[in-house]
Protein backbone atom coordinates (compact mmCIF):
# COMPACT_ATOMS: atom_id res chain seq x y z
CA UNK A 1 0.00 0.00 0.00
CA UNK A 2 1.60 3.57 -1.24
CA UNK A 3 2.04 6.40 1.06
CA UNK A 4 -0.40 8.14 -1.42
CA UNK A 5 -3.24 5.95 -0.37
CA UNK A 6 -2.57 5.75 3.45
CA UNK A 7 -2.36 9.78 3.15
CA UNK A 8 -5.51 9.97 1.66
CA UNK A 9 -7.44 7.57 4.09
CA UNK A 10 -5.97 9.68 6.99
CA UNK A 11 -7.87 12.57 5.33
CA UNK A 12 -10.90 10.61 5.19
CA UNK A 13 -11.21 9.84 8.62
CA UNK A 14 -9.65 13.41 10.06
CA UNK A 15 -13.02 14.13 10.13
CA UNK A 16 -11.83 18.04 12.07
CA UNK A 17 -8.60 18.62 10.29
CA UNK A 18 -6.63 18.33 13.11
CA UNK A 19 -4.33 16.60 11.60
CA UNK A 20 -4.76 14.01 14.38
CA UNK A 21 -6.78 10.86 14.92
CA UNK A 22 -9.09 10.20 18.10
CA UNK A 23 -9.15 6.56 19.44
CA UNK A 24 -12.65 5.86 17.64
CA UNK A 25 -11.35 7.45 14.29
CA UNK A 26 -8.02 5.52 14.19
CA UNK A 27 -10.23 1.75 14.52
CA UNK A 28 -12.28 3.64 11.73
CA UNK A 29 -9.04 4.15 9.58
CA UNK A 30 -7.92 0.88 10.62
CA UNK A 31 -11.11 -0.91 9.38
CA UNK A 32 -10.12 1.09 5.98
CA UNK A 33 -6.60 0.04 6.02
CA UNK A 34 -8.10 -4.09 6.03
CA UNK A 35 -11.43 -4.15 3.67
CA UNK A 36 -8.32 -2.26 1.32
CA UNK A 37 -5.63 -5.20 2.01
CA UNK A 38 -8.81 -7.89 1.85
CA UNK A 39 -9.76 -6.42 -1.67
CA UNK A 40 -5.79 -6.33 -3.02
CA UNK A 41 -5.97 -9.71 -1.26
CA UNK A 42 -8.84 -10.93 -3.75
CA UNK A 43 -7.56 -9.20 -6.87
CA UNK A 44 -4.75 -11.35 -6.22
CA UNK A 45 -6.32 -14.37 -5.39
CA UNK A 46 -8.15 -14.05 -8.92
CA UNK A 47 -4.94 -13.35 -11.01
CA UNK A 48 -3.01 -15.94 -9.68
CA UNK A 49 -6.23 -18.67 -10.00
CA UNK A 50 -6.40 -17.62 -13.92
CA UNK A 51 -2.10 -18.79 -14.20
CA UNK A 52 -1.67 -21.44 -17.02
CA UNK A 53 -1.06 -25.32 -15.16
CA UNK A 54 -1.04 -24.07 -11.68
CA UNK A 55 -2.57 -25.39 -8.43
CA UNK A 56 -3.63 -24.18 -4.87
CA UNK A 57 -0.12 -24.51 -3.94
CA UNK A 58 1.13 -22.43 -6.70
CA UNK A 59 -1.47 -19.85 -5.82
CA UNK A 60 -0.61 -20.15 -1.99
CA UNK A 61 3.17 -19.29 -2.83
CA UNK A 62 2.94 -16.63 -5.77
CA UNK A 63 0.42 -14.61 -2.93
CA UNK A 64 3.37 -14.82 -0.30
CA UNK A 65 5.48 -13.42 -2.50
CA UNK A 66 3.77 -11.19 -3.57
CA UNK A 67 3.47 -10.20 0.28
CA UNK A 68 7.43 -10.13 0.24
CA UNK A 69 7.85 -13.27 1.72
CA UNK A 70 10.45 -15.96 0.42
CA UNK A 71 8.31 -19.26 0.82
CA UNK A 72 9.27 -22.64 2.22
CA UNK A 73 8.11 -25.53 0.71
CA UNK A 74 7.43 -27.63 4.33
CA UNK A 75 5.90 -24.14 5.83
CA UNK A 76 3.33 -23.55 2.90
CA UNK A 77 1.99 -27.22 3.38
CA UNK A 78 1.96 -27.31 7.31
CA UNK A 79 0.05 -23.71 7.09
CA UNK A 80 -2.36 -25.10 4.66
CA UNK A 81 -3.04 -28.41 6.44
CA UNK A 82 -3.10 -26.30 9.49
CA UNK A 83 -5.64 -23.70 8.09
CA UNK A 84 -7.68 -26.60 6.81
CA UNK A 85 -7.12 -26.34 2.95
CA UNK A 86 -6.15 -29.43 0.25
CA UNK A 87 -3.54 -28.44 -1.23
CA UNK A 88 -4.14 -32.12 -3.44
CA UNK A 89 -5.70 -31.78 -7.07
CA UNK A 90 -9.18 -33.48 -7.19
CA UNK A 91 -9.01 -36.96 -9.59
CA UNK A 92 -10.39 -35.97 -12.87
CA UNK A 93 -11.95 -38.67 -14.99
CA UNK A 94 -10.96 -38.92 -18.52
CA UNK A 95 -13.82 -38.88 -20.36
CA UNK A 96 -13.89 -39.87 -24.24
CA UNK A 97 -14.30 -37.04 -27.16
CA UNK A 98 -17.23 -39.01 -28.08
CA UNK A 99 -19.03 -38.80 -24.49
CA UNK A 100 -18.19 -35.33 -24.23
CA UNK A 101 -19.98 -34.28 -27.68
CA UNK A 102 -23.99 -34.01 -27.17
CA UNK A 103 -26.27 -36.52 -28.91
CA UNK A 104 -23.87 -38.95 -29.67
CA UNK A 105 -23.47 -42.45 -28.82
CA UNK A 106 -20.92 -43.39 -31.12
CA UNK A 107 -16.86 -42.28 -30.81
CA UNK A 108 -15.69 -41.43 -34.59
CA UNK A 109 -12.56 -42.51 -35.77
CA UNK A 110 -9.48 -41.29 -34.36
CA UNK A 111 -11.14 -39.90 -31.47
CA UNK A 112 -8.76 -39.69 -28.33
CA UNK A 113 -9.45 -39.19 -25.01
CA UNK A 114 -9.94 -35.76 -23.23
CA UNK A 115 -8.93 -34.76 -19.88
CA UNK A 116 -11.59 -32.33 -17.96
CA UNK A 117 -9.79 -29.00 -17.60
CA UNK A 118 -8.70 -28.29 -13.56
CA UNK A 119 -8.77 -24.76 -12.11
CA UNK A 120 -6.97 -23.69 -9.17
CA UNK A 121 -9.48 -21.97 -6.77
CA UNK A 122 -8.45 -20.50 -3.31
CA UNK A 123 -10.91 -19.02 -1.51
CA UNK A 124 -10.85 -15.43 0.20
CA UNK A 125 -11.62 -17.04 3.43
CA UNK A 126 -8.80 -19.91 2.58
CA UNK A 127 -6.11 -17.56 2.15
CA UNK A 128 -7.15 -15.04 4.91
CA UNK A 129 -7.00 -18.46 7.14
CA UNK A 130 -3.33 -19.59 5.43
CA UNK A 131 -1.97 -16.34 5.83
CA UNK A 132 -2.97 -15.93 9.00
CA UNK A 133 -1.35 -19.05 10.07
CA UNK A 134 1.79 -18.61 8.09
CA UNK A 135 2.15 -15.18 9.50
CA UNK A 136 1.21 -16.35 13.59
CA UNK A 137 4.94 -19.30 12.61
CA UNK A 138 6.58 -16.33 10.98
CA UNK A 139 7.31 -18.54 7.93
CA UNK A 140 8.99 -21.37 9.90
CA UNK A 141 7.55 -25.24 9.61
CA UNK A 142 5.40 -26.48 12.21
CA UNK A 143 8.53 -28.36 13.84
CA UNK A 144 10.52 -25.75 13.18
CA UNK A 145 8.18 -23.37 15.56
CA UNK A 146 8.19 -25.94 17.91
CA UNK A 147 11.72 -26.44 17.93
CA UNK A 148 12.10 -22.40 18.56
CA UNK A 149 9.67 -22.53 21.38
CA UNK A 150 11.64 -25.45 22.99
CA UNK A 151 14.84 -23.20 22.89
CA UNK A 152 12.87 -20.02 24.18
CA UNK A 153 11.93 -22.21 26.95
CA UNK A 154 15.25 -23.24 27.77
CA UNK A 155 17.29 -19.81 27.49
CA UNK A 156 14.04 -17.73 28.66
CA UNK A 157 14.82 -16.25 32.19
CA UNK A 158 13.12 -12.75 33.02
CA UNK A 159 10.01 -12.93 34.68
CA UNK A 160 7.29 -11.69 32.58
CA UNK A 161 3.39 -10.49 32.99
CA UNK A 162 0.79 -12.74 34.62
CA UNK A 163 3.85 -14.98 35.86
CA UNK A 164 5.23 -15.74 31.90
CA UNK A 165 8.91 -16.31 30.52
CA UNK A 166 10.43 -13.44 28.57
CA UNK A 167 14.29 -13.82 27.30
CA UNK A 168 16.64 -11.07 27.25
CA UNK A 169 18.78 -9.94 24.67
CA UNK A 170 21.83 -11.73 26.19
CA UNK A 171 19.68 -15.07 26.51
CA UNK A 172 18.52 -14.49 23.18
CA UNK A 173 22.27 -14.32 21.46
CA UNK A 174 22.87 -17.67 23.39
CA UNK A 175 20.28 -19.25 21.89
CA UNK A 176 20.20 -17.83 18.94
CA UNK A 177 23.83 -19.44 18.68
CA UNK A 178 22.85 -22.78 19.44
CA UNK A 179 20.42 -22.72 16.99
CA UNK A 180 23.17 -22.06 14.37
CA UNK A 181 22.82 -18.32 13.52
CA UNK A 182 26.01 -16.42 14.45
CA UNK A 183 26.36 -12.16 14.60
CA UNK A 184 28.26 -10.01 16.45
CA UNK A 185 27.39 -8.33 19.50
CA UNK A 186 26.51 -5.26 18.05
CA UNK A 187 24.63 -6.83 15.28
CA UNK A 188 22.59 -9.09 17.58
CA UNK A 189 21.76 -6.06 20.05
CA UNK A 190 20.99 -3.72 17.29
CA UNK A 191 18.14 -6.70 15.68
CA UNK A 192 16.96 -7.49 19.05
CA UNK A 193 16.46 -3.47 19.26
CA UNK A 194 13.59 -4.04 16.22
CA UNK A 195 11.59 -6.52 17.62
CA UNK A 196 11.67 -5.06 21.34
CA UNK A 197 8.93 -2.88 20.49
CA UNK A 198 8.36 -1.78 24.46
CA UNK A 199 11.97 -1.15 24.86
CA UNK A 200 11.56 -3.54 27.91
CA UNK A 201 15.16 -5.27 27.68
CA UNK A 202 13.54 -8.34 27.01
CA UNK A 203 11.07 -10.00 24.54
CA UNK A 204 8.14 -12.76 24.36
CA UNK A 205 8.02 -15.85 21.76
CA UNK A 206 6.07 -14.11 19.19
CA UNK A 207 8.55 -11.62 19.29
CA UNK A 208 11.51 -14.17 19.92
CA UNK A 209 10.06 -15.95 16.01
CA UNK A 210 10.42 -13.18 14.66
CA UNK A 211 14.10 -12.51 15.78
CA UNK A 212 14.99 -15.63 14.53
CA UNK A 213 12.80 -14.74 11.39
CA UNK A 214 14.78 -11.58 10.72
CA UNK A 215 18.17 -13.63 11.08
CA UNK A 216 16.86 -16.07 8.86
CA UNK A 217 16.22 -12.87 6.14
CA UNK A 218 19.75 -11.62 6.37
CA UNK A 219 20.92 -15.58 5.73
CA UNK A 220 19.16 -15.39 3.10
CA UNK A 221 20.65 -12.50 1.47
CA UNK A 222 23.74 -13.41 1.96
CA UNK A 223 22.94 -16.74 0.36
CA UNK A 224 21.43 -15.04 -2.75
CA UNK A 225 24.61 -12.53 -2.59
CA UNK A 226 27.19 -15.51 -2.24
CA UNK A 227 25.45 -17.16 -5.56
CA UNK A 228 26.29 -14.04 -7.23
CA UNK A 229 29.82 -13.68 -6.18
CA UNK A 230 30.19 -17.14 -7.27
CA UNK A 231 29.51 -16.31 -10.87
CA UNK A 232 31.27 -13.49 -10.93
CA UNK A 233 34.31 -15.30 -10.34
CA UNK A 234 33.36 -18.02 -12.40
CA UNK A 235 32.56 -14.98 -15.39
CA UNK A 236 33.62 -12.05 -15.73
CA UNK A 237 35.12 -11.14 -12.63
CA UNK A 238 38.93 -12.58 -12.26
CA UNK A 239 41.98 -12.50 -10.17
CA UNK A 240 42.88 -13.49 -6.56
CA UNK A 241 39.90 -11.31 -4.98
CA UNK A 242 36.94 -12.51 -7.14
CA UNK A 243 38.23 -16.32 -6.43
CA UNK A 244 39.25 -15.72 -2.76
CA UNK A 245 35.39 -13.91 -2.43
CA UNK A 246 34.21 -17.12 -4.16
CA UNK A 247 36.06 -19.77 -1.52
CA UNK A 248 34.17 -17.68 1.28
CA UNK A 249 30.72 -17.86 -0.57
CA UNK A 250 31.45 -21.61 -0.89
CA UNK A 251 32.16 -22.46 2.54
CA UNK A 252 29.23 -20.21 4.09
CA UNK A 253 26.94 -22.58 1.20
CA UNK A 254 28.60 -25.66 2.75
CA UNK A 255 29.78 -26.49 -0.98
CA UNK A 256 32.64 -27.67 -2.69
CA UNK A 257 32.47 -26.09 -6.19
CA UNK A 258 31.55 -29.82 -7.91
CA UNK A 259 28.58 -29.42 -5.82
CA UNK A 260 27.76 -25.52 -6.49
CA UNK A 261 27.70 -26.82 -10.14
CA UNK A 262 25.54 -29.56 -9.70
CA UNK A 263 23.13 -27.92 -7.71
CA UNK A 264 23.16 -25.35 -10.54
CA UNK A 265 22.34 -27.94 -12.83
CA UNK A 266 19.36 -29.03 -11.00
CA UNK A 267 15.72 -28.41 -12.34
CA UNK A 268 13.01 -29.93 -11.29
CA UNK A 269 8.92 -29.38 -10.56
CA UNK A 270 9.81 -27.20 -6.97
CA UNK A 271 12.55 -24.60 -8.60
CA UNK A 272 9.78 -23.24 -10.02
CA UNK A 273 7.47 -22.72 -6.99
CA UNK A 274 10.22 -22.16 -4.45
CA UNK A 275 13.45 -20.95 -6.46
CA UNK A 276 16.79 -22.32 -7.69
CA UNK A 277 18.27 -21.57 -3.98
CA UNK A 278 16.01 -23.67 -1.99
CA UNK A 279 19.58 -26.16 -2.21
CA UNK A 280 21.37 -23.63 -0.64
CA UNK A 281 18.87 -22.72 2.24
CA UNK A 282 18.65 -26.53 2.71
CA UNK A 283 22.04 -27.31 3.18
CA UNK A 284 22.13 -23.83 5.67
CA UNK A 285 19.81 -25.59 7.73
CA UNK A 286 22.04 -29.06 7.72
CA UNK A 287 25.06 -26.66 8.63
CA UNK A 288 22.72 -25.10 11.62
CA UNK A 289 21.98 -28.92 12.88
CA UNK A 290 25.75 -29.76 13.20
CA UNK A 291 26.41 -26.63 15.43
CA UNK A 292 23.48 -27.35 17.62
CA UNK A 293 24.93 -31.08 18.07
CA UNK A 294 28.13 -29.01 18.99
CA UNK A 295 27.09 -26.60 21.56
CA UNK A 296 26.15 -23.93 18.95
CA UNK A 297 29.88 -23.70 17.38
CA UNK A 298 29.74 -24.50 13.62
CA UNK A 299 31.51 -27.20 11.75
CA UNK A 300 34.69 -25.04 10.98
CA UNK A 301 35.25 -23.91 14.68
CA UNK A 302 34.68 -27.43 16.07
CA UNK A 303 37.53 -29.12 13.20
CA UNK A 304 39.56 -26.52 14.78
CA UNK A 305 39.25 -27.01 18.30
CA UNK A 306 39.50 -30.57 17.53
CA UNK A 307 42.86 -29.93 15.97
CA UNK A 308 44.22 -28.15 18.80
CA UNK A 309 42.38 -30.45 21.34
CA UNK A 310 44.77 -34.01 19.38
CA UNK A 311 47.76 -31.88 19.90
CA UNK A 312 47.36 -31.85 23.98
CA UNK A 313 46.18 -35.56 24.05
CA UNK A 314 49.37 -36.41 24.74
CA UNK A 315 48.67 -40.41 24.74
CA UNK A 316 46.14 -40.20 22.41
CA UNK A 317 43.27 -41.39 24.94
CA UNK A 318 40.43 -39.19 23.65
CA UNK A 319 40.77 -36.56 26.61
CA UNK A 320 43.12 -34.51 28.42
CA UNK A 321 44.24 -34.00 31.74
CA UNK A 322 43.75 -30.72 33.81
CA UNK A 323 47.64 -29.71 33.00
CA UNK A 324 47.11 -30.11 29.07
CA UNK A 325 44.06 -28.20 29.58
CA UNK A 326 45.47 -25.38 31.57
CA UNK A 327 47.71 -24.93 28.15
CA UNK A 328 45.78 -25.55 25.81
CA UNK A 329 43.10 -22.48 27.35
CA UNK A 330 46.82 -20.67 27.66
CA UNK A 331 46.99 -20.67 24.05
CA UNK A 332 43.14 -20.38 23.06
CA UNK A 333 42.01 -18.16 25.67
CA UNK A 334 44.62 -16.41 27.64
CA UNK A 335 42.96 -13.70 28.73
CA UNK A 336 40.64 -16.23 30.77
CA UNK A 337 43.61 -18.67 31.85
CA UNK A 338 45.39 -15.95 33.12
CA UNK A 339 43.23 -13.57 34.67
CA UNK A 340 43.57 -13.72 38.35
CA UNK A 341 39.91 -12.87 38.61
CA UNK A 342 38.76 -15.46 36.30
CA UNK A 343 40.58 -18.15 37.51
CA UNK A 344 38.31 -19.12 39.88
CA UNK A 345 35.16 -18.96 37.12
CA UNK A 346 37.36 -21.32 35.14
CA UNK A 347 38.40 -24.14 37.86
CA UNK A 348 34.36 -24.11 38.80
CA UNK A 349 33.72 -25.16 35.02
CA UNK A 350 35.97 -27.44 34.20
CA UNK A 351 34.97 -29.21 37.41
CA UNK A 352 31.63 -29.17 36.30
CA UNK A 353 32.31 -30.54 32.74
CA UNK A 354 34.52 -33.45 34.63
CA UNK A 355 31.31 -35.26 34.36
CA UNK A 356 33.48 -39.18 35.41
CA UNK A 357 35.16 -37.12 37.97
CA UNK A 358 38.53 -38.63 36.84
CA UNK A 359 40.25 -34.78 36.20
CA UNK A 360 40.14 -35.29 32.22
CA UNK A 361 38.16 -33.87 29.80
CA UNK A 362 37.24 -35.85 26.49
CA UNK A 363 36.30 -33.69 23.25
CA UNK A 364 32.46 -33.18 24.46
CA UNK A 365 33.24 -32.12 27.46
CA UNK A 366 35.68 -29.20 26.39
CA UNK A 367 33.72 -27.52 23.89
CA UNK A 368 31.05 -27.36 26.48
CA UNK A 369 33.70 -25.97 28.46
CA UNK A 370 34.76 -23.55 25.53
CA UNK A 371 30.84 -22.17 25.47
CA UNK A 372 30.53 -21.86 28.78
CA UNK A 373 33.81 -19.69 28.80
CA UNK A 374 32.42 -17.96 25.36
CA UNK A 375 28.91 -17.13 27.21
CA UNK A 376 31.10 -16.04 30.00
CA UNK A 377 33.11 -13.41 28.49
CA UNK A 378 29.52 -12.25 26.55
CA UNK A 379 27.45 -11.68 29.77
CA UNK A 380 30.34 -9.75 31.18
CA UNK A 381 29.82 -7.59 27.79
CA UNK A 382 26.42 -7.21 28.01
CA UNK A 383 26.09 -6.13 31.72
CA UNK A 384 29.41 -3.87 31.09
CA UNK A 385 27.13 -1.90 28.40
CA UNK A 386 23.80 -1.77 30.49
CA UNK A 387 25.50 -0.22 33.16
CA UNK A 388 27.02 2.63 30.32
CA UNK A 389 23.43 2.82 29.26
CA UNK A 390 22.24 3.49 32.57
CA UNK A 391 24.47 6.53 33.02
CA UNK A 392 23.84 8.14 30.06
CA UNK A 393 21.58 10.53 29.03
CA UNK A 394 20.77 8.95 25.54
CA UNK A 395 17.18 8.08 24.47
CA UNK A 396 16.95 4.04 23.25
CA UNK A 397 16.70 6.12 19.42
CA UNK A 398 19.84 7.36 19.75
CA UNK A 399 21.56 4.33 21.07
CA UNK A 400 20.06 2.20 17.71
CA UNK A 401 21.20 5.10 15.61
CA UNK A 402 24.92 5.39 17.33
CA UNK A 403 24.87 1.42 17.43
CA UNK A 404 24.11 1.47 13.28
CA UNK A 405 26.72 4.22 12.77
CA UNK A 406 29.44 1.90 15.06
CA UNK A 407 28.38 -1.58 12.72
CA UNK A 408 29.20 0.35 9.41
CA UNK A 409 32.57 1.44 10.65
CA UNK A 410 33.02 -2.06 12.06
CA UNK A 411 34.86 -3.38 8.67
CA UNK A 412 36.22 -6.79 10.46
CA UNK A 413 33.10 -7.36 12.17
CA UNK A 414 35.33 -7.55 15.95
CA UNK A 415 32.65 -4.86 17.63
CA UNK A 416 35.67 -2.50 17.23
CA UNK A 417 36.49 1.03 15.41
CA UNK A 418 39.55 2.53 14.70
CA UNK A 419 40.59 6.14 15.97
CA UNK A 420 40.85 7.32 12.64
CA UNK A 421 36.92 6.00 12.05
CA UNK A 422 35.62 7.96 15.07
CA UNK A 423 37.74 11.10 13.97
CA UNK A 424 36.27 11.04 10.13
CA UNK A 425 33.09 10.45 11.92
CA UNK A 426 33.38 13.51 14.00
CA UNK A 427 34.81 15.43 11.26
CA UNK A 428 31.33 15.74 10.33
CA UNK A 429 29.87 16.55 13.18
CA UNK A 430 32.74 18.99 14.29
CA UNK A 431 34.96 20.27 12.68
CA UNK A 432 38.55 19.62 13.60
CA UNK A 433 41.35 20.99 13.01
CA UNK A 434 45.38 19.38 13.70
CA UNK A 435 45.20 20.96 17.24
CA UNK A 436 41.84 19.64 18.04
């Protein structure tokens, strides 16, 4: 809907001029702002019903799109079972050419048989119940919302209304990483901004789907935008930055480029409801299962620490002892190891990963260690910026907008700027000269 048309029902319902709405005349321009969506919302319906060869599940996904959604094969069909509609095409009897012409009892010669013609027919009341549905999951399957709600009522901690679970932002990111998506701080506080409407610190599972929604979205795009940096290289694009932009597409697809190719070969009946990346999406999911087998960390970081863990297994026993731990956190987190003041944090985990009791660790054991350690050093970030917050006299606006400003200066994505970022920033602002 065009800012013309929402301008001009405003004016409609102003019935003063004010220039204002009352309570009773914004449910009046509200009621406006639905019979208009339920009418686009028919037109639609009607289009797509008159498309050559298609069927209700064609019409289902050319109307999300058209709502500017990217449809999933699983979550169109659980929505429509869910909302009561068949997406299955009714059995159509053949009938013969001679049965089909009037007043004739005899089939001429060379006759063949027809095939009654099958339209696609949605109702208004259908889709209003599909999309309704499909919006309530935010897109996800129906075990994929259920799978979301199961980690929302793990990581959920913050005491809510009427005695419910909300999760906070920090809760959120740890979750959010053990479901497979990864961002840094400042890109996870900045989305979690978005969807905490109230500005509360903390969200509910509606709100939580669509978090994970939104960092579905930007997977996406980078999916689409690794496709196209693959053919670049592969095209016109050459030299050692086109191919070394394509080996990082690659491995955030999970590919090898023998299977980029094949996959790029492959056409089939669903391309053409769901698009040519649906392989890609499918094997982001497969990548997003392995990290939640490994405590959130993806399949690169765990090869890694697996690496480094067979170098300290001394005898080759599958674990390590406490002193080939204490060195190998040395080398992989020595900040932590030696910290006076973490020390103690670290001693209390690793005794609580010694799950036999026998003072080793075996591989499981020690990346739960490493994400406890990981969540450590993140809550310590989070409550060091609340209590900033707290002291400052910036509106939550103003944070999002300084927090957007800091992510586009953050080239390496490390939630850090350079001096000579927040000077050309201020050079703006201020100007400055070599004295200043």
């Amino acid at each position: 809907m065009s800012a013309e048309v929402v301008a001009n029902m405003l004016e409609e319902v102003d019935i003063d001029g004010s220039g204002t709405l009352s309570f009773s005349e914004f449910l009046i321009f509200m009621r406006k702002i639905r019979e208009a969506e339920l009418e686009r919302l028919e037109d639609e319906l009607e289009r797509l019903s008159n498309l050559p060869s298609g069927d209700k599940e064609d019409v289902l996904t050319g109307l999300l799109r058209i709502m500017g959604y990217m449809p999933d094969k699983e979550a169109v069909r659980d929505a429509a079972v869910d909302s009561n509609i068949s997406l299955a095409k009714p059995t159509v009897r053949r009938a013969s050419l001679a049965q089909l012409l009037p007043n004739s009892g005899k089939q001429p010669a060379g006759a063949v048989s027809a095939t009654m013609t099958y339209k696609a027919t949605v109702t208004l009341s259908e889709a209003y119940r599909f999309l309704e549905v499909y919006r309530c999951r935010e897109g996800f399957t129906r075990a994929e919302a259920n799978e979301l709600q199961e980690y929302y009522n793990r990581f959920a901690q913050t005491a809510g209304p009427a005695d419910g679970m909300r999760i906070s932002s920090y809760d959120a990111s740890r979750a959010l990483t053990w479901l497979g998506y990864r961002a840094t701080h400042e890109e996870h506080q900045l989305t979690f901004s978005k969807v905490d409407v109230g500005n509360v610190g903390s969200i509910s599972l509606a709100e939580f789907m669509k978090l994970v929604r939104i960092y579905r979205s930007v997977e996406l795009e980078e999916i689409r935008a690794s496709f196209l940096r693959i053919g670049l290289a592969g095209g016109t694009e050459s030299g050692e930055e086109g191919r070394r932009a394509a080996r990082h597409s690659l491995a955030f697809l999970g590919m090898g480029r023998n299977s980029t190719e094949k996959a790029s070969k492959s056409r089939d009946v669903d391309d053409a409801k769901y698009g040519v990346l649906r392989n890609a999406v499918a094997k982001r999911s497969q990548m997003r299962a392995i990290a939640q087998m490994h405590h959130g960390f993806g399949a690169d970081e765990v090869e890694t620490m697996q690496s480094r863990f067979s170098q300290y297994d001394s005898d080759g026993s599958g674990a390590i002892s406490a002193a080939e731990l204490r060195l190998l956190c040395q080398e992989m987190l020595p900040k932590i190891a030696t910290d006076p003041k973490s020390r103690p944090e670290l001693i209390r985990l690793v005794k609580e990963m010694d799950s036999s009791g026998d003072g080793n660790l075996n591989f499981h054991e020690f990346l739960k260690l490493m994400r406890d350690l990981e969540d450590s050093q993140k809550q310590a970030k989070y409550t060091k910026e609340e209590h900033v917050v707290d002291q400052l006299p910036f509106t939550s606006h103003q944070i999002r907008d300084f927090r957007e400003i800091f992510i586009e200066n953050d080239e390496d994505r490390e939630d850090l700027i350079s001096f000579k970022a927040v000077q050309t920033l201020l050079s703006v602002l201020i100007p400055m000269g070599d004295r200043r």
